[in-house]
N, C-alpha and C. Protein backbone atom coordinates (compact mmCIF):
# COMPACT_ATOMS: atom_id res chain seq x y z
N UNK A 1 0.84 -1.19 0.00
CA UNK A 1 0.00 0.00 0.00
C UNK A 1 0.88 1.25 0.00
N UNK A 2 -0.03 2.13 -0.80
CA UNK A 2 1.23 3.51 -0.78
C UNK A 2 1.19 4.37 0.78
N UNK A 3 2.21 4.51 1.11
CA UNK A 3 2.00 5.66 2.27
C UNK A 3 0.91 7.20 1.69
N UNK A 4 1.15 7.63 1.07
CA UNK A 4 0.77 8.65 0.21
C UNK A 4 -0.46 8.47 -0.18
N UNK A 5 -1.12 7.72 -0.31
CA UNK A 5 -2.52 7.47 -1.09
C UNK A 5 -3.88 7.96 0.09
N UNK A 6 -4.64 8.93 -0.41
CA UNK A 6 -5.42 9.70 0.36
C UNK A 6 -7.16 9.17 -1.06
N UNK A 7 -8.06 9.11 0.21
CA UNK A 7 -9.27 9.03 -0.90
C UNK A 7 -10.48 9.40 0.06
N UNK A 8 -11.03 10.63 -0.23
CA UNK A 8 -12.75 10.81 -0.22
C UNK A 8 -13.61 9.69 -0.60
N UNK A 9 -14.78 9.57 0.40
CA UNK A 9 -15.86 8.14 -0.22
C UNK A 9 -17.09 9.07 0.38
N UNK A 10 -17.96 9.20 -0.76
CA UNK A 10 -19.31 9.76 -0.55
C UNK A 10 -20.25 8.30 -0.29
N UNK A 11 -20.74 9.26 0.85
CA UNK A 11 -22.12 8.13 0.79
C UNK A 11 -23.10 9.05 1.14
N UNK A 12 -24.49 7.94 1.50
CA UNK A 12 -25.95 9.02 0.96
C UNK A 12 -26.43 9.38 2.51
N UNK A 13 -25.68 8.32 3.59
CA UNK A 13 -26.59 8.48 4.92
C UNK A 13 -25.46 8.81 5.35
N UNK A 14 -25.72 9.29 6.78
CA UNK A 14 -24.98 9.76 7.59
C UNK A 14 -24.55 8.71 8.57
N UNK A 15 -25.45 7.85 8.78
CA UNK A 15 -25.00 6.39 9.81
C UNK A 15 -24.04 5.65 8.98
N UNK A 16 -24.31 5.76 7.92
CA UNK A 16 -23.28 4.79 6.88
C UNK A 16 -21.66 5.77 7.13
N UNK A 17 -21.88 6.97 7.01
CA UNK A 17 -20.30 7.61 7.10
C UNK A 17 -19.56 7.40 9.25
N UNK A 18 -20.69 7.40 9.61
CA UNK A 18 -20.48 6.48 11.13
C UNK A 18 -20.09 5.78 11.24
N UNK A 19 -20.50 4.99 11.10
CA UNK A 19 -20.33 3.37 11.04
C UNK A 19 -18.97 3.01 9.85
N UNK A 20 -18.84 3.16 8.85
CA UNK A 20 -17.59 2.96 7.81
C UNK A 20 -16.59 3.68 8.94
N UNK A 21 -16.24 4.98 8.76
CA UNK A 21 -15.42 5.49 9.77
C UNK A 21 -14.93 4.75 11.19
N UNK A 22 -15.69 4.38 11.94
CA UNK A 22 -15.70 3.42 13.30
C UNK A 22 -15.18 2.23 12.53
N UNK A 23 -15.57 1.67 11.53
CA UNK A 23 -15.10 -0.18 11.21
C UNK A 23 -13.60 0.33 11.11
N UNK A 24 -13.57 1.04 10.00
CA UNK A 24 -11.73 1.29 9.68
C UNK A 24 -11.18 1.52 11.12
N UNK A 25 -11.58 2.28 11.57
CA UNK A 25 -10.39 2.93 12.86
C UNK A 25 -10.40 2.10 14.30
N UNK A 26 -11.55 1.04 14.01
CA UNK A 26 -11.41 0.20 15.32
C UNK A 26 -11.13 -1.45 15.01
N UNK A 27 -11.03 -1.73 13.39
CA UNK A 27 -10.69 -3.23 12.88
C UNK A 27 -9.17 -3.45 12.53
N UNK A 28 -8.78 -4.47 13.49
CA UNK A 28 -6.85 -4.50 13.36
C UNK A 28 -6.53 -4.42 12.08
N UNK A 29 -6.90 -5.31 11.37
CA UNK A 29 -6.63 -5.28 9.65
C UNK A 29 -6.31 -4.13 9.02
N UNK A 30 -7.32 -3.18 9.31
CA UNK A 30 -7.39 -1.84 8.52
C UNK A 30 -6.43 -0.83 8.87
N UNK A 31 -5.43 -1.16 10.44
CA UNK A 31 -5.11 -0.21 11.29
C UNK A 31 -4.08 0.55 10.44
N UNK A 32 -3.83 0.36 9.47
CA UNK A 32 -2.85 1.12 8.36
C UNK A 32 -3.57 2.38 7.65
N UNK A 33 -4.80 2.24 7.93
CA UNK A 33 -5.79 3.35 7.38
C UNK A 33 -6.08 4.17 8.66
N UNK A 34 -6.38 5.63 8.28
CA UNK A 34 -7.55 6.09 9.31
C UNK A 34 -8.34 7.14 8.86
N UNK A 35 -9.36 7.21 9.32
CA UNK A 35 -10.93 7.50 9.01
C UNK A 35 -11.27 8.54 9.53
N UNK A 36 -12.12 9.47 9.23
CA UNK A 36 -12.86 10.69 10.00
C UNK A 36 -14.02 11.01 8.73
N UNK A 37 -15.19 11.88 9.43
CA UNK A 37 -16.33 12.23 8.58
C UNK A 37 -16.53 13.27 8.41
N UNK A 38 -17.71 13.61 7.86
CA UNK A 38 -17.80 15.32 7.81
C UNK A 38 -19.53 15.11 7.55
N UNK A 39 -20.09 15.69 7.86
CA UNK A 39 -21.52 15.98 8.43
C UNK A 39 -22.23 17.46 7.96
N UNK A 40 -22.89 17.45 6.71
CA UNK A 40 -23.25 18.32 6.01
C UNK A 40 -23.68 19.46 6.95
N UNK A 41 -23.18 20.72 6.48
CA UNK A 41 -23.77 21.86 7.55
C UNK A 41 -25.36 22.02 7.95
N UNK A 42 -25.88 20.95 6.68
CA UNK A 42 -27.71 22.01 6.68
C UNK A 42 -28.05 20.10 6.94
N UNK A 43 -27.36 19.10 7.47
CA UNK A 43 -27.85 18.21 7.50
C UNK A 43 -29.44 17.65 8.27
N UNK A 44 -29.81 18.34 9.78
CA UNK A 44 -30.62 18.53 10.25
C UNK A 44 -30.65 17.55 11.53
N UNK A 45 -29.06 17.22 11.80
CA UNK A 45 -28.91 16.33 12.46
C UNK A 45 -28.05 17.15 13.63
N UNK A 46 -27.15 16.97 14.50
CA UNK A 46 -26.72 17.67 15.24
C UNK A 46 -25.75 18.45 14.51
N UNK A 47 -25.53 19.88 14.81
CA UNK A 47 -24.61 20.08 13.25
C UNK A 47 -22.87 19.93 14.19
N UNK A 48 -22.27 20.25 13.21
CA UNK A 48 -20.55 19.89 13.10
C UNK A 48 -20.32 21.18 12.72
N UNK A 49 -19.22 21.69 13.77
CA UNK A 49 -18.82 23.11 13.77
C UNK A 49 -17.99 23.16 12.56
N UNK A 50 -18.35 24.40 12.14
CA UNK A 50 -17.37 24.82 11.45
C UNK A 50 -16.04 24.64 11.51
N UNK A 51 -15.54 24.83 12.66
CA UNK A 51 -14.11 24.76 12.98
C UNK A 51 -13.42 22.93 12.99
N UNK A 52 -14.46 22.24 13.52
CA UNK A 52 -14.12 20.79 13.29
C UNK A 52 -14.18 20.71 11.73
N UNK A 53 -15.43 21.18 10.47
CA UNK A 53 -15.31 20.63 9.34
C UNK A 53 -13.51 20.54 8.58
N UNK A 54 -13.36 22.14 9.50
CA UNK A 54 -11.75 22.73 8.61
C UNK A 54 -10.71 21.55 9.05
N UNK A 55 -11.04 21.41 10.64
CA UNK A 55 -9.85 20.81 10.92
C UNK A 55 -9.78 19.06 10.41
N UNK A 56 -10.89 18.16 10.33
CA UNK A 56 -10.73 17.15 9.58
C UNK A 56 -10.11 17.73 8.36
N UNK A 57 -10.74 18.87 7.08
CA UNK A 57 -9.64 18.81 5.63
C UNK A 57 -8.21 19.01 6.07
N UNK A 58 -8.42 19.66 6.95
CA UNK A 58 -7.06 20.01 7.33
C UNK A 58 -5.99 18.84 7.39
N UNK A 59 -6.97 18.18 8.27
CA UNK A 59 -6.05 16.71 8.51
C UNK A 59 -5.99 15.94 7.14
N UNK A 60 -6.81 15.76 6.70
CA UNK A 60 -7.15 15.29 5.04
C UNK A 60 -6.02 15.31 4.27
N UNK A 61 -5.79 16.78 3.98
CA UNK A 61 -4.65 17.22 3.30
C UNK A 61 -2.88 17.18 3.74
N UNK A 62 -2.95 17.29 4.89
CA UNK A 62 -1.76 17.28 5.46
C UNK A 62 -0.94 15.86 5.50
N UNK A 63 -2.30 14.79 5.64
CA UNK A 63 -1.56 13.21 5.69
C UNK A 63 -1.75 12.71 7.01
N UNK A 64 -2.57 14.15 8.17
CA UNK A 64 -2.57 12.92 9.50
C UNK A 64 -3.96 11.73 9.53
């Protein structure tokens, strides 16, 4: 696997970006990967600050 290799995965529900996120970051296999979500601003669900959306791309981009 490349160290370097970064990938976005859209999905349609929000339990599905839960739940995917949680399998990767808590299944030994995967522990070479790690996971975080992002939670549409106008979703209608609890919202996700602004300041968390930046700091997941943030992390996104940087490689942590």
């Amino acid at each position: 696997a490349r160290k370097d290799m970064k990938c976005i995965v859209f999905v349609k529900r929000i339990i599905t970006a839960r739940l995917l996120s949680q399998i990767i970051n808590h299944v030994e296999v995967l522990d070479i990967w790690r996971s975080d979500f992002l939670v549409g601003y106008h979703s209608g669900l609890k919202a996700m600050s602004r300041a968390k959306m930046n700091r997941i791309v943030e992390d996104f981009r940087s490689g942590k």
